[in-house]
N, C-alpha and C. Protein backbone atom coordinates (compact mmCIF):
# COMPACT_ATOMS: atom_id res chain seq x y z
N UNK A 1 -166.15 253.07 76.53
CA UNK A 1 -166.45 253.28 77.94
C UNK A 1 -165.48 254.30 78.56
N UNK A 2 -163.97 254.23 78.09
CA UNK A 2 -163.66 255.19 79.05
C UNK A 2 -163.62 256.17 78.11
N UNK A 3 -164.23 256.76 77.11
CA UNK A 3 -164.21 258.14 76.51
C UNK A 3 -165.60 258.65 77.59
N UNK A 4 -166.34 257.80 77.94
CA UNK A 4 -167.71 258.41 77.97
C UNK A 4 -167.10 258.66 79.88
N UNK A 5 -166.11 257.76 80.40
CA UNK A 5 -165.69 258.16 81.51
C UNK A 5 -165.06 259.31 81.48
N UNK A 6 -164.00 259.70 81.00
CA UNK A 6 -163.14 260.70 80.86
C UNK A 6 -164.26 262.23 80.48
N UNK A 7 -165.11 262.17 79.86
CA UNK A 7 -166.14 263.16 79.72
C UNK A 7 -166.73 263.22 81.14
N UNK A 8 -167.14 262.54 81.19
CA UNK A 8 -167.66 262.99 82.92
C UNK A 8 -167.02 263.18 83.70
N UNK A 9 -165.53 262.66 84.12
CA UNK A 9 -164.68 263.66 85.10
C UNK A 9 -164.22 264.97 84.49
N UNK A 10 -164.19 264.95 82.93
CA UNK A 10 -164.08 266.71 82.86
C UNK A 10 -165.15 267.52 83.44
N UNK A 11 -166.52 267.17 82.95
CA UNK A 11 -167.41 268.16 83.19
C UNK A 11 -167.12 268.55 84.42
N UNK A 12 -167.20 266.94 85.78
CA UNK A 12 -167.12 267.39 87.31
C UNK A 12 -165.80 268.14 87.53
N UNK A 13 -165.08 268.13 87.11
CA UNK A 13 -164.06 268.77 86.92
C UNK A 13 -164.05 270.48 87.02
N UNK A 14 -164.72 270.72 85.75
CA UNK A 14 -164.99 271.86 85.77
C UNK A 14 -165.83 273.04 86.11
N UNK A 15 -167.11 272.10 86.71
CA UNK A 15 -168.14 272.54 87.76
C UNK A 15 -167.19 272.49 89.06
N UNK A 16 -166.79 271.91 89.61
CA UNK A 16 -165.79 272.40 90.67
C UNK A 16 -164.54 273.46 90.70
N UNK A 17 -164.04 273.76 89.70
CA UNK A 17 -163.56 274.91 89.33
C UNK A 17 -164.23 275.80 89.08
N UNK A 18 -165.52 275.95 88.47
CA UNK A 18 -166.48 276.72 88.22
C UNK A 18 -166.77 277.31 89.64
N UNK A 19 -167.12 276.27 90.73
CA UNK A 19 -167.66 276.42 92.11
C UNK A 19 -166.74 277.27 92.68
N UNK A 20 -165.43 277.01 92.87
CA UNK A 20 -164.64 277.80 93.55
C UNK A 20 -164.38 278.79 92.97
N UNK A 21 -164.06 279.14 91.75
CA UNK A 21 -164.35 280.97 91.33
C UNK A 21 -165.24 281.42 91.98
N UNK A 22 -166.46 280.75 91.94
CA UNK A 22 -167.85 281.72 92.91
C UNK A 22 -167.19 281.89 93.90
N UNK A 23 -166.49 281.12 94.97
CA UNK A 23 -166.38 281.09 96.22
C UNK A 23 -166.25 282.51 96.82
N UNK A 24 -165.14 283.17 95.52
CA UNK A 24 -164.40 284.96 96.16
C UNK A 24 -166.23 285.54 96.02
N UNK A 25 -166.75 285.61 95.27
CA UNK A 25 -168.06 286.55 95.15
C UNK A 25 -168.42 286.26 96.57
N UNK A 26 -168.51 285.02 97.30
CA UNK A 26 -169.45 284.82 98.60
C UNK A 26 -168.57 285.12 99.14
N UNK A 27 -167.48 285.12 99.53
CA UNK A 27 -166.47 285.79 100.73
C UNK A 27 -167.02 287.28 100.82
N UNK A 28 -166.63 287.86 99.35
CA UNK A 28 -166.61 289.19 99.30
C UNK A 28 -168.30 290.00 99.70
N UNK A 29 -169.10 289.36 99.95
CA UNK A 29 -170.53 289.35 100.17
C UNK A 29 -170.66 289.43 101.51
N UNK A 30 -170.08 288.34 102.24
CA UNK A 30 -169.93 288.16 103.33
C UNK A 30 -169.19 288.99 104.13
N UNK A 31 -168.37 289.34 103.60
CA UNK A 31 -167.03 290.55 104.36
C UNK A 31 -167.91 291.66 104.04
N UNK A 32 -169.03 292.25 103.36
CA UNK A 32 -169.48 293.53 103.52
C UNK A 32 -170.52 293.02 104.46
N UNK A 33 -171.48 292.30 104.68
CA UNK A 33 -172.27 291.76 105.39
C UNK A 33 -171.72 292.46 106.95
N UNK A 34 -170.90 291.60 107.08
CA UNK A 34 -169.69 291.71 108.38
C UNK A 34 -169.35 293.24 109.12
N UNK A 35 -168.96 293.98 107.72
CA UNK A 35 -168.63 295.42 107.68
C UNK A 35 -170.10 295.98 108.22
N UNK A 36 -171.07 295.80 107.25
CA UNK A 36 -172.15 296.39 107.96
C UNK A 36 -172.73 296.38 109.26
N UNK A 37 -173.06 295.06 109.80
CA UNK A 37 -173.10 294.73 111.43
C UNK A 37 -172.41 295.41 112.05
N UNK A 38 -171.32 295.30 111.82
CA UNK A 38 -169.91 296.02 112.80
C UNK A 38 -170.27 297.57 112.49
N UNK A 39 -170.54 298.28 111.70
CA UNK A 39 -170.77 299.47 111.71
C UNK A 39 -172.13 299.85 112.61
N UNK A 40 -172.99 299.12 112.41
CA UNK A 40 -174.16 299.01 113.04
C UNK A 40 -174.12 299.31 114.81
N UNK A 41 -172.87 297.76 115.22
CA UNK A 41 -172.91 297.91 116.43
C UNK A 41 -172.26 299.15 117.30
N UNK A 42 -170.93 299.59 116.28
CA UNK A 42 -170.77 300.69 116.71
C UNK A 42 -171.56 301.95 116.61
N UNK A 43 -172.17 302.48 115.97
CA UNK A 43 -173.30 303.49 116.14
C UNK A 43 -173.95 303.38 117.19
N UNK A 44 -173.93 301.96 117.60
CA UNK A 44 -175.54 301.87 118.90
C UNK A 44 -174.56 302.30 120.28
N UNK A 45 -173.32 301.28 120.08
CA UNK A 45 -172.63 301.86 120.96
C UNK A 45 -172.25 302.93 121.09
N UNK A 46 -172.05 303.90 120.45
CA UNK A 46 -171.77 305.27 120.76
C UNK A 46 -173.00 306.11 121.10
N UNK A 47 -174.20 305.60 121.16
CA UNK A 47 -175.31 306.56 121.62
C UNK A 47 -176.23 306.63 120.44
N UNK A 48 -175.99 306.30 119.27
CA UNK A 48 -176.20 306.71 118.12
C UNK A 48 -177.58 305.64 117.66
N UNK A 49 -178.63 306.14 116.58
CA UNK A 49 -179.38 305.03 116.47
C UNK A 49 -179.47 304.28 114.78
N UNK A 50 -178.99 303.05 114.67
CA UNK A 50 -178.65 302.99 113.02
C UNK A 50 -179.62 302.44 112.40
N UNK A 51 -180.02 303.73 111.38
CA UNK A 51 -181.07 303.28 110.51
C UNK A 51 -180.64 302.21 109.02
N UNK A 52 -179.56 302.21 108.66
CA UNK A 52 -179.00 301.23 107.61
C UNK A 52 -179.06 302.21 106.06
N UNK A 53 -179.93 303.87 106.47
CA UNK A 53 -180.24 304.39 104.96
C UNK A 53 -178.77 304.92 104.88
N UNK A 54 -178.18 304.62 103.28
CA UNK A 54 -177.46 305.66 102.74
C UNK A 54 -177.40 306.84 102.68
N UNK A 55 -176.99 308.59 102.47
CA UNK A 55 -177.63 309.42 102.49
C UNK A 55 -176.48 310.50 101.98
N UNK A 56 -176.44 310.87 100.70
CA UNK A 56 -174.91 311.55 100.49
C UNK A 56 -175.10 313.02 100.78
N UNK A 57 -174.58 313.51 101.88
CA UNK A 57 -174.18 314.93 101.94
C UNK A 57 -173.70 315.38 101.52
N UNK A 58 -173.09 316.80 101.22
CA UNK A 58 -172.39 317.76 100.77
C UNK A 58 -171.09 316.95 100.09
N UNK A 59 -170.17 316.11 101.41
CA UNK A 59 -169.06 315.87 100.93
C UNK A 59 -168.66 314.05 100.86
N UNK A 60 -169.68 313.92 101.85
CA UNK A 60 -169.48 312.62 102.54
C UNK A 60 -170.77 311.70 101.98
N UNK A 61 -170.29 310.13 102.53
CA UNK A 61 -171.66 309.68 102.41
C UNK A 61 -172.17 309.22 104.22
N UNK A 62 -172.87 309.42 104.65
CA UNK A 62 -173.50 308.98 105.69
C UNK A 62 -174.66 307.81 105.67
N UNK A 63 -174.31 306.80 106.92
CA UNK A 63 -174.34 305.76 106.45
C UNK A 63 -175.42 305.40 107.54
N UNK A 64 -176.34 305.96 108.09
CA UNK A 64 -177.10 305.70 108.79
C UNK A 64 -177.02 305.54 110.59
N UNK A 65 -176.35 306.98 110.70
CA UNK A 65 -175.62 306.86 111.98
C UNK A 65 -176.83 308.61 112.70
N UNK A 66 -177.79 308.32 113.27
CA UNK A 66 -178.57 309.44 113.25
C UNK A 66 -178.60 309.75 115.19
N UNK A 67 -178.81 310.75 115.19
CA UNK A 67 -179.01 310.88 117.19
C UNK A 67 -180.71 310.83 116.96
């Protein structure tokens, strides 16, 4: 009985360690998420109208910031 216990707090064990490694992928998802809005709102605020397309120019990339 407790081998078959001790196996099952490893597994949960390690699905919760498993879980929190993911955690940085969803932060880091979320923080561009974030970045984007915020870029968004500033374009509108400056006069500007944001389409969301990528678009690489000459030198730069432009990020959907159009009059």
């Amino acid at each position: 009985m407790n081998a078959v216990l001790d196996q099952t707090s490893s597994f949960l064990m390690k699905k919760v360690f498993d879980l929190q490694e993911n955690k940085a992928w969803v932060w880091v998802l979320v923080f561009i998420a974030v970045l984007f809005f915020a870029y968004a709102w500033y374009c509108t605020s400056k006069g500007y109208d944001f389409s969301g397309y990528v678009k690489k120019g000459s030198n730069w990339v432009k990020i959907g910031c159009v009059k």
